[in-house]
Protein backbone atom coordinates (compact mmCIF):
# COMPACT_ATOMS: atom_id res chain seq x y z
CA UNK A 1 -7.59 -112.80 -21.01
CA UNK A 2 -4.45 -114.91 -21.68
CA UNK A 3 -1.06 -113.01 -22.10
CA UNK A 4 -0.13 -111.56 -24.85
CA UNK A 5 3.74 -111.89 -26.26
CA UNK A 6 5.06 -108.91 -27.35
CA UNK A 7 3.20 -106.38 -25.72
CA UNK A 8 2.51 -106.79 -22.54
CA UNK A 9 0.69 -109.00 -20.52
CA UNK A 10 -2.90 -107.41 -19.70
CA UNK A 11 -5.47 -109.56 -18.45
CA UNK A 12 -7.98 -108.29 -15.12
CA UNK A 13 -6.86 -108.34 -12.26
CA UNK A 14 -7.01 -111.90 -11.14
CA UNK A 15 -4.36 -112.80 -13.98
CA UNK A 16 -1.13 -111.03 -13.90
CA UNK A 17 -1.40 -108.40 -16.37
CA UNK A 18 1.31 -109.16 -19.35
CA UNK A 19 1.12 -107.24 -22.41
CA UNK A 20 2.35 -109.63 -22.96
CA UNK A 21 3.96 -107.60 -26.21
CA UNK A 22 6.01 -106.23 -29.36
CA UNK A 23 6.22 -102.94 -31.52
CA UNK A 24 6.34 -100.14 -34.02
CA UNK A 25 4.84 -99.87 -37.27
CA UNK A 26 6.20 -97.17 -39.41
CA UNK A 27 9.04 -95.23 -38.95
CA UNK A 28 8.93 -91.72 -37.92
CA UNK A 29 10.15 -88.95 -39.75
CA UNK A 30 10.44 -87.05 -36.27
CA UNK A 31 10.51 -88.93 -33.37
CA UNK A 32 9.49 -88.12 -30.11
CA UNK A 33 11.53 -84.99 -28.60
CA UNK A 34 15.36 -85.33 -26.65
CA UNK A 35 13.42 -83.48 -23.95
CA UNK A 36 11.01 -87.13 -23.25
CA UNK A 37 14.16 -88.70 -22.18
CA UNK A 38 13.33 -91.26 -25.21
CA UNK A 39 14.99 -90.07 -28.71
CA UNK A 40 15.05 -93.40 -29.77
CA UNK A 41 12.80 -93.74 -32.68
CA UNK A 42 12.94 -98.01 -33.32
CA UNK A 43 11.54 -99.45 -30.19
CA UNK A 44 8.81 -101.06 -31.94
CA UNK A 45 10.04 -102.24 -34.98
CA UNK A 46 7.40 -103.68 -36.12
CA UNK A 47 6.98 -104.37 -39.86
CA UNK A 48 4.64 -107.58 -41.68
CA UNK A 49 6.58 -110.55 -41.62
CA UNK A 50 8.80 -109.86 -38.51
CA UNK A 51 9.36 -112.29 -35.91
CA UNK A 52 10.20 -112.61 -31.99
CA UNK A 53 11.13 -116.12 -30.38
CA UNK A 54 11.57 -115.87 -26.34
CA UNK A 55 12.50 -118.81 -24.24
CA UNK A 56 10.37 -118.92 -21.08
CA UNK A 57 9.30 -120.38 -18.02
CA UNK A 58 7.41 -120.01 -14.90
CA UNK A 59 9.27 -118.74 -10.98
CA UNK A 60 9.41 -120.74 -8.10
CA UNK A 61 6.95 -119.16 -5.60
CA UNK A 62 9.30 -120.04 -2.78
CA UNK A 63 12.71 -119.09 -4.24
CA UNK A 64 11.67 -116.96 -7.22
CA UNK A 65 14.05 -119.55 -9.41
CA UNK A 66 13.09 -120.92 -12.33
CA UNK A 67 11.27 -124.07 -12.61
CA UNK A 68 13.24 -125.87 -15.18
CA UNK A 69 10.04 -128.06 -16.19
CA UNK A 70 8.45 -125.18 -17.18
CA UNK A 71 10.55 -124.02 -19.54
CA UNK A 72 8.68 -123.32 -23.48
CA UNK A 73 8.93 -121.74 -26.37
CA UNK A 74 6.80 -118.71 -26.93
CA UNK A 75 6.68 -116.59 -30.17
CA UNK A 76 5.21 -113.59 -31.97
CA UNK A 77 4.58 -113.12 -35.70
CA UNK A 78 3.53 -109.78 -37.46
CA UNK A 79 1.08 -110.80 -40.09
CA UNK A 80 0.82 -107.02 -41.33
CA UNK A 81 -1.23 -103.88 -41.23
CA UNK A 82 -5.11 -103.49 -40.65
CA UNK A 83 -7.66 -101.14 -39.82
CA UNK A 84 -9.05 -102.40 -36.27
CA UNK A 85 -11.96 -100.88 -34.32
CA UNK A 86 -10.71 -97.50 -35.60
CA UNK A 87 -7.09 -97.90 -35.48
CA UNK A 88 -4.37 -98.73 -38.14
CA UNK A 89 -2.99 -101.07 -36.47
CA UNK A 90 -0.84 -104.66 -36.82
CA UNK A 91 -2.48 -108.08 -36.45
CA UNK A 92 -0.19 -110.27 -34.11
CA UNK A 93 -0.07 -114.22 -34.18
CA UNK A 94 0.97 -114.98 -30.67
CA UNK A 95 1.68 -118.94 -29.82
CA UNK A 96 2.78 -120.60 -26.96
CA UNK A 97 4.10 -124.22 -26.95
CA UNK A 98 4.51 -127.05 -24.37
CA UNK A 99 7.69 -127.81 -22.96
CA UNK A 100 7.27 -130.71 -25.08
CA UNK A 101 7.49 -129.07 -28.09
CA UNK A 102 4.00 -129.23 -28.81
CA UNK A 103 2.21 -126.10 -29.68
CA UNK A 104 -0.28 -125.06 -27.13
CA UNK A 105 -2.05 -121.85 -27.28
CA UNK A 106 -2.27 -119.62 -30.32
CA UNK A 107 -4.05 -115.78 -30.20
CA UNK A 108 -4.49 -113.25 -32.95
CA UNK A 109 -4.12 -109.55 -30.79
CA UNK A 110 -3.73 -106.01 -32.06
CA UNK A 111 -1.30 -103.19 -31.31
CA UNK A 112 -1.05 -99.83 -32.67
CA UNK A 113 0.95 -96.84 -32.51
CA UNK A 114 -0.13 -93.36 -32.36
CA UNK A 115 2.50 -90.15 -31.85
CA UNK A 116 5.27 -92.86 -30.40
CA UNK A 117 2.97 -94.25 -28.08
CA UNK A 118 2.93 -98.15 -28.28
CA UNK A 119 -1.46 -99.08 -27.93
CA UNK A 120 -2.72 -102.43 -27.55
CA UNK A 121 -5.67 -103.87 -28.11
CA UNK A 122 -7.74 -105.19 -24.95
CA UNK A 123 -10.28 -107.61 -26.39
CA UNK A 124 -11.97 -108.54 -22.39
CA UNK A 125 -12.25 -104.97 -22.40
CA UNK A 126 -13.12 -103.77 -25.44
CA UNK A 127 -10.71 -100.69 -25.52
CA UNK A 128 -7.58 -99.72 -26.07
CA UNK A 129 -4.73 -99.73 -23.95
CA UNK A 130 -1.76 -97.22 -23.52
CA UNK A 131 0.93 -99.49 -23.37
CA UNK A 132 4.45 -97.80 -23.05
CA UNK A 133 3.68 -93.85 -23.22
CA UNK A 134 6.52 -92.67 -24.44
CA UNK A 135 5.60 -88.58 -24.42
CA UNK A 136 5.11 -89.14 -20.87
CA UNK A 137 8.98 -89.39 -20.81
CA UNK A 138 10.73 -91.19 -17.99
CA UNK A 139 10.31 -91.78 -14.27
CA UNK A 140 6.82 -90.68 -14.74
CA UNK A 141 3.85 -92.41 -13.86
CA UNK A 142 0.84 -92.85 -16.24
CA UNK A 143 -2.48 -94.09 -16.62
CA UNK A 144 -2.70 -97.19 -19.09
CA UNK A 145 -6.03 -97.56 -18.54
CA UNK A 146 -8.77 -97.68 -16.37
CA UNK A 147 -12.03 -99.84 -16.10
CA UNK A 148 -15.17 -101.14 -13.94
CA UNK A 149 -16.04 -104.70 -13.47
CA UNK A 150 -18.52 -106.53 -11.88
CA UNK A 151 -17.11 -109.72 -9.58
CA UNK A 152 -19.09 -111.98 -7.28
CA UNK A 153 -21.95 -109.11 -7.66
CA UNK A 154 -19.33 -106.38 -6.24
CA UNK A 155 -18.44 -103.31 -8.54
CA UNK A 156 -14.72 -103.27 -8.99
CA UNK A 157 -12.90 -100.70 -10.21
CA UNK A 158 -9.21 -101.90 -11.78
CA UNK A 159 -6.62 -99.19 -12.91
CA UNK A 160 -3.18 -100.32 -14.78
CA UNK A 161 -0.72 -97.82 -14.23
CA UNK A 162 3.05 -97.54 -16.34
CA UNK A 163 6.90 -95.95 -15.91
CA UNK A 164 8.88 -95.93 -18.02
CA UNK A 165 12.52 -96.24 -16.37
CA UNK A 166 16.02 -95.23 -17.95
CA UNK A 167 18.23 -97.77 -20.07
CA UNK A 168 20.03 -100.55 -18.49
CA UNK A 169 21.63 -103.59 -19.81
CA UNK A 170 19.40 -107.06 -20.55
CA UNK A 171 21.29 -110.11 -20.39
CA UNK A 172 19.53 -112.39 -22.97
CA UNK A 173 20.38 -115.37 -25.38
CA UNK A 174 20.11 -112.88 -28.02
CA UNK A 175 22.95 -110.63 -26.70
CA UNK A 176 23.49 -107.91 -23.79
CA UNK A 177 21.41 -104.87 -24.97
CA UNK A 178 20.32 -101.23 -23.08
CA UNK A 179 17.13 -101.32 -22.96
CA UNK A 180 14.29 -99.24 -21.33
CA UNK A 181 12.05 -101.27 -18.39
CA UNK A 182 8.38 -100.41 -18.52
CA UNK A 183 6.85 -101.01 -15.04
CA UNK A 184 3.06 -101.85 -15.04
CA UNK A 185 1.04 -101.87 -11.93
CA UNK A 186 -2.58 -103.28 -11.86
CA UNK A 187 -4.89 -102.20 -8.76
CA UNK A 188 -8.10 -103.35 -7.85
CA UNK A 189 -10.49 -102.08 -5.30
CA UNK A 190 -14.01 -102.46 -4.03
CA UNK A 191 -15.67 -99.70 -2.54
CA UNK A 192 -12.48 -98.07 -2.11
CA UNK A 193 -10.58 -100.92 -0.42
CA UNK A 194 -7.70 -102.63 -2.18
CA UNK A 195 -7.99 -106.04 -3.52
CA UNK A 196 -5.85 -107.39 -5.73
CA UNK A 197 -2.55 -105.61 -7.27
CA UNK A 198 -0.06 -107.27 -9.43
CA UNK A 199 3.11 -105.62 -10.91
CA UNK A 200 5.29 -106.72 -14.17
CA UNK A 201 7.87 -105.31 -16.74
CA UNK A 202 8.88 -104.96 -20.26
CA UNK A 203 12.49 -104.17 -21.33
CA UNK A 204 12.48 -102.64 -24.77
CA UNK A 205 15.47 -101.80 -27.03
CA UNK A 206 15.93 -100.09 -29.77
CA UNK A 207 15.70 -102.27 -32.57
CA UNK A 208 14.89 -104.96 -31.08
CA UNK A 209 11.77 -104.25 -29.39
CA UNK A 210 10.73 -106.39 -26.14
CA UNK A 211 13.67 -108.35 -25.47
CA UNK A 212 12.41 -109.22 -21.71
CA UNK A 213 9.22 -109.66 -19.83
CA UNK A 214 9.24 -110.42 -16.09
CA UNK A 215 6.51 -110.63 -13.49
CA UNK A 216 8.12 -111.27 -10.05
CA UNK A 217 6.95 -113.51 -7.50
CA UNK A 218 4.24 -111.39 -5.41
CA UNK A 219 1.41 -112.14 -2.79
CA UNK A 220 -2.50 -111.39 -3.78
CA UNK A 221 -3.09 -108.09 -1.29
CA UNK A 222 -6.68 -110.19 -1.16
CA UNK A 223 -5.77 -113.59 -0.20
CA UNK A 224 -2.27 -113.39 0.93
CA UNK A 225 -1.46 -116.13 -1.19
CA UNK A 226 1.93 -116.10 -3.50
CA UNK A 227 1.54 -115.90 -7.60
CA UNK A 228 3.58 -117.70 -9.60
CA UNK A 229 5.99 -115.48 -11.49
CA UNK A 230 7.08 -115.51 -14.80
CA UNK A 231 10.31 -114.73 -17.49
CA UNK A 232 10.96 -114.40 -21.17
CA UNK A 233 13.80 -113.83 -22.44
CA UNK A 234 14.50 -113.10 -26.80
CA UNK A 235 16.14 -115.50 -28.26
CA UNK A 236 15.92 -114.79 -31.78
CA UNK A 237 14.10 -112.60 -34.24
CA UNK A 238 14.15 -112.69 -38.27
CA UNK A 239 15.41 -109.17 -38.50
């Protein structure tokens, strides 16, 4: 599964998991409780019509720089509110372009909310996906969800795991903004042995939603081999 902007990146195993990202839907009268370490009540402001812009581009596997030839344009576009397989949810257009300018990839995905929780859609998997948990609180570790596959004829069983980790400023070409990282962890393992784990983050801010998404430069547990990373930074949004 390709990566999806404004949410996170989540893909199996073998791709870095993104969520690749974006979020809210309506506004709640009550937010979440002081005592989950997250009062703020705006960190997915979604609403039909809004849209994210990030300028991105892939790491350097040998010096975790950036790779100024890779640098794009990637955006998200709310295109409003729909019932999907049994959630009210919001239909995202996510695009990528070339560094030419060209557009390159385009993907309709789905994300949700339900009591605060930010829920994407997982279309590979055909469930839904506990993004950033926000009545889990912070500095506590939580199941985003948890599958089997079959690879190569081998049962695999993948779990992606999130934290949600206190405010802390963002430098982007939007502004400098607090905002809260999400760290997501994806395991695999066959017959109990570890085979592939990948780790990335989200910083969301309060009214902005996703301003950053990282994935650092990291080896495959299974091959030893180094993965590209990747960063997005916002650079605009319509609202």
């Amino acid at each position: 599964m390709k990566k999806t902007l404004l949410f996170v990146r989540l893909g199996c195993f073998v791709t870095i998991c993104v969520i690749a990202l974006l979020f809210n839907g309506c506004q709640k009268d009550n937010p979440v409780s002081d005592e989950s370490g997250i009062p703020e009540s705006n960190l997915f402001p979604l609403t039909s019509g809004r849209i994210w812009v990030f300028t991105a581009y892939e790491l350097d596997t040998t010096t975790s720089q950036k790779i100024p030839s890779s640098v794009h344009r990637e955006a998200s576009y709310n295109q409003g509110s729909t019932t999907f397989n049994g959630k009210s949810a919001y239909r995202m257009i996510d695009s990528i372009y070339a560094p030419t300018g060209v557009l390159a990839w385009i993907e309709t995905s789905y994300i949700a909310l339900e009591n605060g929780d930010l829920i994407q859609w997982d279309d590979g998997q055909r469930m839904w996906f506990s993004i950033f948990k926000k009545s889990a609180g912070l500095n506590t570790e939580y199941v985003i969800a948890q599958f089997q596959e079959v690879r190569d004829g081998f049962p695999v069983s993948v779990t992606f795991k999130g934290k949600i980790y206190p405010k802390e400023a963002v430098n982007a070409p939007i502004g400098t903004v607090q905002a809260y990282k999400l760290e997501m962890k994806a395991v695999a393992t066959v017959g109990g042995t570890q085979v592939s784990a990948f780790e990335n983050y989200i910083y969301f801010a309060d009214g902005y939603g996703p301003v950053r998404m990282y994935t650092p430069v990291q080896r495959d547990p299974g091959s030893g081999l180094k993965v590209i990373g990747e960063e997005s930074l916002l650079v605009s949004k319509n609202f």
